[in-house]
Protein backbone atom coordinates (compact mmCIF):
# COMPACT_ATOMS: atom_id res chain seq x y z
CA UNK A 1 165.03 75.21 77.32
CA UNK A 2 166.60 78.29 79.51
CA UNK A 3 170.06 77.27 78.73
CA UNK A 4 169.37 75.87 74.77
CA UNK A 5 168.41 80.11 74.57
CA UNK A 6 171.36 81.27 76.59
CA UNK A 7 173.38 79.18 74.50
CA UNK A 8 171.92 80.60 71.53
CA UNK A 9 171.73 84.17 72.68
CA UNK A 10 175.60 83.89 73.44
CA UNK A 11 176.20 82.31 69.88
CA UNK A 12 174.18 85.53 68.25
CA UNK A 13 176.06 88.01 70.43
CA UNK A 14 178.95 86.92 69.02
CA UNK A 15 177.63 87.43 65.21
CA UNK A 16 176.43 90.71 66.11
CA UNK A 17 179.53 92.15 67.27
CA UNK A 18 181.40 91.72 63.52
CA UNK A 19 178.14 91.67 61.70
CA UNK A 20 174.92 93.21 61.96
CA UNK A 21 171.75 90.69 60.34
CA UNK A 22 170.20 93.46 58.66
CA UNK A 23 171.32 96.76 57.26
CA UNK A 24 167.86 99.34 57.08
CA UNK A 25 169.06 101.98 54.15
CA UNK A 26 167.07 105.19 53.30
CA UNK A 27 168.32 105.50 49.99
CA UNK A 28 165.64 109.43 49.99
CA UNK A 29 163.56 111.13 52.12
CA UNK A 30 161.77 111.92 48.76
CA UNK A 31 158.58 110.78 49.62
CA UNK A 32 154.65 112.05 47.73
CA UNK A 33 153.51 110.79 50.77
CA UNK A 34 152.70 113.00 54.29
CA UNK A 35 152.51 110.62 56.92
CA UNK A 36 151.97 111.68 60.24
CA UNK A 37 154.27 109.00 62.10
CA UNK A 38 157.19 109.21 59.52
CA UNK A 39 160.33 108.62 61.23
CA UNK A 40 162.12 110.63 58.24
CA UNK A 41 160.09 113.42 57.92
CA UNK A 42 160.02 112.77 54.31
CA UNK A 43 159.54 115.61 51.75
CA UNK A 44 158.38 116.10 48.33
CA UNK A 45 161.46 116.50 46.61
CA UNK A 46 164.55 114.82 47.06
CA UNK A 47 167.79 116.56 49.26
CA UNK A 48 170.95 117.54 47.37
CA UNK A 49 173.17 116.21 49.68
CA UNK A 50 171.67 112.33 49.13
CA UNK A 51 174.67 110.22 48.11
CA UNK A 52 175.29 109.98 44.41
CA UNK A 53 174.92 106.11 42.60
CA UNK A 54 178.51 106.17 42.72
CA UNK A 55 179.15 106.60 46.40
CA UNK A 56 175.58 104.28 47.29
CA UNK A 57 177.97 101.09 45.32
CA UNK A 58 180.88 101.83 47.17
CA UNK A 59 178.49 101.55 50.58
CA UNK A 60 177.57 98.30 48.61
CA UNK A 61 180.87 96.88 48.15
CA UNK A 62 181.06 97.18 52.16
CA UNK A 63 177.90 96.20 53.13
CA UNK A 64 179.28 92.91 51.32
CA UNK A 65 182.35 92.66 53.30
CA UNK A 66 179.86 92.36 56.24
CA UNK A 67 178.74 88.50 55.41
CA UNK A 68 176.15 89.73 53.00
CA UNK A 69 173.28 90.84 55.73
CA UNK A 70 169.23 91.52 54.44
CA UNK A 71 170.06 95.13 53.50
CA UNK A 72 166.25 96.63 53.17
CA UNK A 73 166.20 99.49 50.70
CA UNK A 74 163.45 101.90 52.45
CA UNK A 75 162.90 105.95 52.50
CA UNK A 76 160.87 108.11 52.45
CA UNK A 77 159.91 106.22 49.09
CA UNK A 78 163.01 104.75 47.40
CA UNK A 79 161.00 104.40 44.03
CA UNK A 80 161.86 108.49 43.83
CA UNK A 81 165.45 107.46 42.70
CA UNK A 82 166.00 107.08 39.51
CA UNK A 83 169.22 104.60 39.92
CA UNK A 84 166.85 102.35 42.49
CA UNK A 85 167.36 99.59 40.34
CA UNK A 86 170.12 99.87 39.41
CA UNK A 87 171.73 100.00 42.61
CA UNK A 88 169.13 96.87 43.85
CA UNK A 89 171.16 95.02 40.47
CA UNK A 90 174.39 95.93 41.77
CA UNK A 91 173.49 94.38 45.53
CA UNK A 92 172.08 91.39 44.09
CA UNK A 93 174.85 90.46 41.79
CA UNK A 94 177.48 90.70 44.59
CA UNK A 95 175.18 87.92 46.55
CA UNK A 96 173.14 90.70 48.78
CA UNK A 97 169.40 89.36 49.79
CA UNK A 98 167.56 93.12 49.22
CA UNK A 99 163.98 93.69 50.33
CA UNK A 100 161.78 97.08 49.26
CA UNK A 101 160.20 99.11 51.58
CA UNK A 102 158.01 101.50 48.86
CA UNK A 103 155.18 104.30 49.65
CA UNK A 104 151.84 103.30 47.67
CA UNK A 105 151.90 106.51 45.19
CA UNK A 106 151.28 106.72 41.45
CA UNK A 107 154.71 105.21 40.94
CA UNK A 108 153.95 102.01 42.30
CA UNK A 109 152.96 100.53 38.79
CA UNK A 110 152.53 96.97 37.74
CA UNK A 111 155.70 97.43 35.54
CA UNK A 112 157.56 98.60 38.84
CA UNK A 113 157.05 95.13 40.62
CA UNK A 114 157.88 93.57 37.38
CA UNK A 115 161.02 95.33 37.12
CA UNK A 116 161.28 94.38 41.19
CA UNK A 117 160.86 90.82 40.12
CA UNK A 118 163.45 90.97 36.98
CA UNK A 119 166.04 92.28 39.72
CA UNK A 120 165.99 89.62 42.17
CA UNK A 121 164.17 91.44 44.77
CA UNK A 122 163.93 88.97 47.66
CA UNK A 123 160.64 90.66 49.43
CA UNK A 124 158.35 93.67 49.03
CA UNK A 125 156.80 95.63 51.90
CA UNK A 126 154.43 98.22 51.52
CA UNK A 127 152.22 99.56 55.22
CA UNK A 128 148.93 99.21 56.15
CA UNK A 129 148.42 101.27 59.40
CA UNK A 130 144.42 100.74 59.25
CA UNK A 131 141.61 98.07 58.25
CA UNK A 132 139.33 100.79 57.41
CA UNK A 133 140.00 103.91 54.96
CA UNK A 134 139.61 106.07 57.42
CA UNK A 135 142.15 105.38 59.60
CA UNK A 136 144.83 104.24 56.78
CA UNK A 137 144.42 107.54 55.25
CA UNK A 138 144.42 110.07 58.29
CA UNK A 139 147.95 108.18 59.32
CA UNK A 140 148.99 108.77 55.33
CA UNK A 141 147.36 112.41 55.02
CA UNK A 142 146.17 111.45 51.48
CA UNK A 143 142.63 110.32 50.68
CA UNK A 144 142.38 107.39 48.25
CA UNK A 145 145.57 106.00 50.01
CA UNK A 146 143.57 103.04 51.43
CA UNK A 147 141.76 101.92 47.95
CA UNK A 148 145.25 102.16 46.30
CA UNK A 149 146.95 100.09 48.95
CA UNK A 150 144.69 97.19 48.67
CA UNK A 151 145.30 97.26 44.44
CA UNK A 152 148.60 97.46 45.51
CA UNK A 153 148.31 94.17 47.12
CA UNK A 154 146.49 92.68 44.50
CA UNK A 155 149.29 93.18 42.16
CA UNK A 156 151.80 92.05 44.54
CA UNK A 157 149.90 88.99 44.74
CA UNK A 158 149.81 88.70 41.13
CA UNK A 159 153.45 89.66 40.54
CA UNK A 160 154.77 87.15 42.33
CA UNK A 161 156.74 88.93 44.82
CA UNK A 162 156.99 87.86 48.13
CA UNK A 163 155.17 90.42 50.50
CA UNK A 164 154.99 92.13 53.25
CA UNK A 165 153.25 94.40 55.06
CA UNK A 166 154.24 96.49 57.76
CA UNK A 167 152.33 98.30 60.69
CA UNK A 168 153.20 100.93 63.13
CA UNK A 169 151.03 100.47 66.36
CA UNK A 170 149.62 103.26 67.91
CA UNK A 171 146.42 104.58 69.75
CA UNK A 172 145.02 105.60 66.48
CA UNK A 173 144.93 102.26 65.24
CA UNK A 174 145.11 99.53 68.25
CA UNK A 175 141.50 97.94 67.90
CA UNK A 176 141.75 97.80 64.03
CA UNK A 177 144.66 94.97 64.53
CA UNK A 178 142.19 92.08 64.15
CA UNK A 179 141.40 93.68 60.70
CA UNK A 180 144.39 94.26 59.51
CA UNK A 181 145.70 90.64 60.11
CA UNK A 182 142.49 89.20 58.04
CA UNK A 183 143.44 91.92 55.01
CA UNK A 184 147.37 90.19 55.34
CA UNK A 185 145.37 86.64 55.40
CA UNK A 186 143.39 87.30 52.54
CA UNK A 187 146.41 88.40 50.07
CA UNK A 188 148.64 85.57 51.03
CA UNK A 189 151.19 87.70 52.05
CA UNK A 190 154.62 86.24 53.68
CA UNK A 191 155.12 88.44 56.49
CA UNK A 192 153.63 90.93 58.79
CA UNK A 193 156.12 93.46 60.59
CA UNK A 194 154.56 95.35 63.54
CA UNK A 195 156.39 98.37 64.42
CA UNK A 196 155.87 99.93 67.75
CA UNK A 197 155.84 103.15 67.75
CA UNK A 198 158.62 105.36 68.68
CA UNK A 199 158.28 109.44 69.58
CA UNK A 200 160.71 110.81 66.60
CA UNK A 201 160.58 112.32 63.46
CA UNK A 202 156.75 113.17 62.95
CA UNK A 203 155.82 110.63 65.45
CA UNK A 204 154.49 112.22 69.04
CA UNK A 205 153.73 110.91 72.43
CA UNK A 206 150.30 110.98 72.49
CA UNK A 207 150.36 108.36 69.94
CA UNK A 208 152.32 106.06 71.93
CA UNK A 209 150.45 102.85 73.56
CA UNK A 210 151.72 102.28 77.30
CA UNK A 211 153.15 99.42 78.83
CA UNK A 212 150.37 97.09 79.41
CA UNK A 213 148.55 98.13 75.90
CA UNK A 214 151.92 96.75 74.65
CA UNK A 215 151.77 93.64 76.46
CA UNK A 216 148.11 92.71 75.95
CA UNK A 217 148.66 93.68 71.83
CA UNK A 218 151.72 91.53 72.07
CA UNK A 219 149.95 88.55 73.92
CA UNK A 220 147.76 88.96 71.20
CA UNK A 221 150.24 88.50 68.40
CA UNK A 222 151.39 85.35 69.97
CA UNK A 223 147.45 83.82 70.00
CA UNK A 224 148.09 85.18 66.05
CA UNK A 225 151.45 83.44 65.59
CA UNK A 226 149.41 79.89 66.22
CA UNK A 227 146.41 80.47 63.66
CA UNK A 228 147.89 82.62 61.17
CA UNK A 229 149.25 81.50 57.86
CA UNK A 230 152.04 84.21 57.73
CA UNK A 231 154.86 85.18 59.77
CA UNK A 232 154.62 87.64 62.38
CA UNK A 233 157.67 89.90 63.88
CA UNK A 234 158.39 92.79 66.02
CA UNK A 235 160.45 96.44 66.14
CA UNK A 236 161.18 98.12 69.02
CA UNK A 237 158.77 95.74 71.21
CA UNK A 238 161.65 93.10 71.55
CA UNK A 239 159.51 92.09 74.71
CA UNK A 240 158.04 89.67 72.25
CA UNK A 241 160.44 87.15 72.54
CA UNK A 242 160.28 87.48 76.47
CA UNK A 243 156.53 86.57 75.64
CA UNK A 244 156.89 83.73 73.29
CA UNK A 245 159.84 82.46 75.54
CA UNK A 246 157.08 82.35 78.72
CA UNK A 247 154.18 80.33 76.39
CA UNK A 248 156.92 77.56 76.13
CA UNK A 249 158.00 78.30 72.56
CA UNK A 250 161.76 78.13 71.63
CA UNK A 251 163.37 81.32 70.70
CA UNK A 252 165.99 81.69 68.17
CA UNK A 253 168.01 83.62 70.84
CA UNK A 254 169.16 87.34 70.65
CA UNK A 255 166.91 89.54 69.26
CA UNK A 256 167.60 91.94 66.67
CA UNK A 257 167.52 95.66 67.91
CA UNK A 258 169.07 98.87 67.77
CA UNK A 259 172.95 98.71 67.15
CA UNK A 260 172.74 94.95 67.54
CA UNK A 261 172.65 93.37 64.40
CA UNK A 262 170.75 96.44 63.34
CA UNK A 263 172.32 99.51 61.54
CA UNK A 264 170.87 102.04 59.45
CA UNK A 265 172.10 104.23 56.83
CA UNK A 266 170.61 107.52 56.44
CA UNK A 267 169.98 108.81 52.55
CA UNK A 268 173.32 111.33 53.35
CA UNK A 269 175.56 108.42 54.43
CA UNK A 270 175.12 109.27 58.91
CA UNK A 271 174.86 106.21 60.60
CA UNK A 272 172.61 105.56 63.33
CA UNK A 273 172.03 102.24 65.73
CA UNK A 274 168.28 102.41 63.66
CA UNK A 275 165.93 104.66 62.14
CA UNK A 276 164.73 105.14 65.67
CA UNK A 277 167.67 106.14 67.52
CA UNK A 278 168.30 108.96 66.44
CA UNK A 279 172.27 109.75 67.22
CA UNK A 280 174.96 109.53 64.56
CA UNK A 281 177.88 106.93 64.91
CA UNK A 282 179.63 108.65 61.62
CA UNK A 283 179.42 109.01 58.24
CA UNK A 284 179.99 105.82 55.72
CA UNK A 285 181.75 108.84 53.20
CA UNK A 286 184.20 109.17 55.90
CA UNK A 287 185.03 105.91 57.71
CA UNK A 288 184.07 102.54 56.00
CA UNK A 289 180.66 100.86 57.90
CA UNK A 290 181.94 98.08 58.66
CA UNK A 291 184.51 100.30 61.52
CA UNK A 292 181.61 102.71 62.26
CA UNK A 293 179.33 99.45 63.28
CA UNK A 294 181.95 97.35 65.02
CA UNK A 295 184.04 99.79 66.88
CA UNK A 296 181.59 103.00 67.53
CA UNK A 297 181.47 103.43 71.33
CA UNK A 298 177.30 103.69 71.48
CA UNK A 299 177.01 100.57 69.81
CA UNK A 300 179.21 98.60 71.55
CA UNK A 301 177.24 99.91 74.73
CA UNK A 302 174.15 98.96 72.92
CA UNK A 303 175.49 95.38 72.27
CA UNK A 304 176.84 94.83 76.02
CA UNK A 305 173.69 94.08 78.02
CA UNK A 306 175.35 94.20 81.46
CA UNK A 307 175.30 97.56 80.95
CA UNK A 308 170.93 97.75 81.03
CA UNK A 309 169.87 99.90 83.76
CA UNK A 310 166.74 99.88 85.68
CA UNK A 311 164.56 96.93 85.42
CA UNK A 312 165.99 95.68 82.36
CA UNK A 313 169.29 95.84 83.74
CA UNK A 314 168.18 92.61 86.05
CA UNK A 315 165.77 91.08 83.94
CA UNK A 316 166.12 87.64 83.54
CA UNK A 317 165.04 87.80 79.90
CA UNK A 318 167.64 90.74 78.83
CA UNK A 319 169.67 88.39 76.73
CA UNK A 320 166.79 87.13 74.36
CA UNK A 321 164.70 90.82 74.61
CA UNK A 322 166.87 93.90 75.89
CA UNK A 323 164.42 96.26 75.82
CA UNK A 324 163.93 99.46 73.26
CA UNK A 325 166.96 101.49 73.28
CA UNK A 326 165.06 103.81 70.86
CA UNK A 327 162.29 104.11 73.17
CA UNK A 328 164.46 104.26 76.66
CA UNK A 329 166.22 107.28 74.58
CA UNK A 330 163.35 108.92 73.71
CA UNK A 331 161.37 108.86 76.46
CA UNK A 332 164.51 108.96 79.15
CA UNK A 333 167.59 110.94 76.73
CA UNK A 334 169.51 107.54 77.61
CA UNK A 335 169.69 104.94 75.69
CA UNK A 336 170.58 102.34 78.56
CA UNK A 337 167.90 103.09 80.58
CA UNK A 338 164.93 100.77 81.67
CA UNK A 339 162.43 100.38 78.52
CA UNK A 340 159.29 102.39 79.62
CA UNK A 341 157.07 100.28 76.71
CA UNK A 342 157.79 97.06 78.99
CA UNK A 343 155.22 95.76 81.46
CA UNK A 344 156.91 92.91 82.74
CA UNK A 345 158.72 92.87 86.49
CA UNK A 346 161.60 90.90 86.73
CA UNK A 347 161.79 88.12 88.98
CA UNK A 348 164.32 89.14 90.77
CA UNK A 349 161.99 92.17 91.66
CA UNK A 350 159.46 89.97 93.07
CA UNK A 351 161.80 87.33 94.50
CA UNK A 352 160.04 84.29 92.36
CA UNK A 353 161.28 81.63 90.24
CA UNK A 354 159.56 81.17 86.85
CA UNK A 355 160.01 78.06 84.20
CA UNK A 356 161.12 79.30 81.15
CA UNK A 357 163.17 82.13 82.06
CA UNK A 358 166.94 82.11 80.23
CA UNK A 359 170.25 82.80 82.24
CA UNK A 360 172.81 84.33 81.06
């Protein structure tokens, strides 16, 4: 098994370095919403300087020439652009699988996931961030948010639309997991995406969970993995796989993370390595994404994982996890460093030998 997920680490590492797997696009930070966590520190009305429908289909047309990754369509609340659909047509028709990422406000209507459905949206994902109302609504900052999520779901259900639901861990909302996973249960929903959280935007440090609240949650999700009728994945706990790899499961091999596989677009055109990492590679109105993701200097660094430092740097595992970047930046100001959210101590730290673990 350790060298069937080198094999396909190596194989991935490869792909990654012309092509990321998934483009993340904040098409606004236009957002009703006020979360307290938002990476984006979305506002109410939309910035001037967002790129026009014009310039979004010319990021399109190169987003294409990047063998057609998921290219998620996310905000703030994308649904405050008038040309949404229209520019989710224009992805579609070129052969572009595009999921929604969409803030549970008034404009969230029944004829909105129709028109979703009519335009070949491949997924929907609205967030859940509590089982109870009162926790859903502190981390949204609007009261009522809770109710209107669950309706939301309901119609989701009824549209059609394959859903998903996203999460962003924290210490607000850490023993309301359980929950959360029987709400996704009961509304048949397709996918549940756990986001760790990282200290940017509105996000602080005090809500962050440490390293062994990571690891129990994410032994946890693997116990879920095996009863659950939905699929479960990670962001910025790529540890995960490191976790799944050690219960004897096959891995599909390289993770995707920050700069590799991963880009994001920002709703002015700045590229980052992901929503999380927070340092601009360039701007897609000035040189073409497909040169800004394979030839940027951070990224490249990002993608080479001899160059992990600290206990990541040795860990037998780096090739399948790597670690947060976003988090090592935030917490360290270097994006190489040592993951801090990571509980695990490399063998070679100990001086063991463990079944399971991949070499490079």
């Amino acid at each position: 098994m350790a060298l069937l997920q080198s094999s396909a680490a190596t194989t991935r590492a490869l792909q990654y370095e012309q092509h990321p797997r998934i483009v993340m696009w904040e098409l606004t930070r236009a957002c009703q919403l006020h979360c307290v966590h938002c990476r984006a520190k979305a506002q109410t009305r939309r910035a001037p300087d967002e790129l026009t429908t014009d310039q979004a289909k010319r990021v399109i047309d190169q987003i294409t020439e990047m063998d057609h990754p998921l290219l998620v369509f996310t905000g703030g609340d994308p649904l405050e652009r008038p040309d949404l659909f229209d520019l989710i047509q224009y992805a579609v028709n070129q052969g572009v699988h595009v999921s929604l990422a969409a803030s549970v406000t008034p404009k969230l209507t029944k004829s909105v996931l129709q028109r979703a459905v009519l335009s070949g949206v491949s997924r929907f994902a609205i967030s859940l961030d509590g089982a109870t109302n009162l926790t859903h609504d502190r981390f949204r900052s609007v009261h009522g948010s809770f109710k209107e999520t669950m309706n939301s779901l309901q119609n989701l259900r009824e549209s059609g639309l394959s859903t998903q639901i996203n999460t962003t861990v924290t210490a607000w909302n850490k023993t309301e997991l359980e929950g959360i996973a029987a709400i996704a249960e009961q509304h048949q929903i397709d996918l549940w995406s756990l986001f760790f959280l990282i200290p940017t935007g509105r996000g602080r440090a005090s809500m962050m969970l440490d390293a062994q609240q990571n690891e129990d949650i994410l032994q946890w999700l693997y116990e879920q993995t095996q009863i659950r009728p939905f699929a479960i994945k990670t962001t910025e706990a790529p540890f995960f796989q490191r976790i799944t790899s050690q219960h004897g499961q096959r891995t599909p091999g390289r993770n995707v993370t920050d700069g590799d596989g991963f880009i994001f677009i920002s709703h002015n055109g700045h590229v980052y390595p992901s929503g999380f990492l927070p340092v601009s590679i360039g701007n897609v109105l000035r040189t073409p994404l497909p040169t800004l993701y394979r030839e940027s200097p951070l990224l490249l660094s990002l993608r080479n994982r001899k160059l992990r430092k600290g206990k990541c740097g040795v860990c037998e595992f780096k090739e399948i996890c790597g670690g947060s970047r976003a988090r090592a930046f935030a917490v360290t100001g270097d994006p190489l460093e040592s993951d801090p959210g990571c509980a695990y101590l490399p063998l070679s730290l100990r001086g063991g030998k463990e079944m399971g673990a991949q070499t490079e």
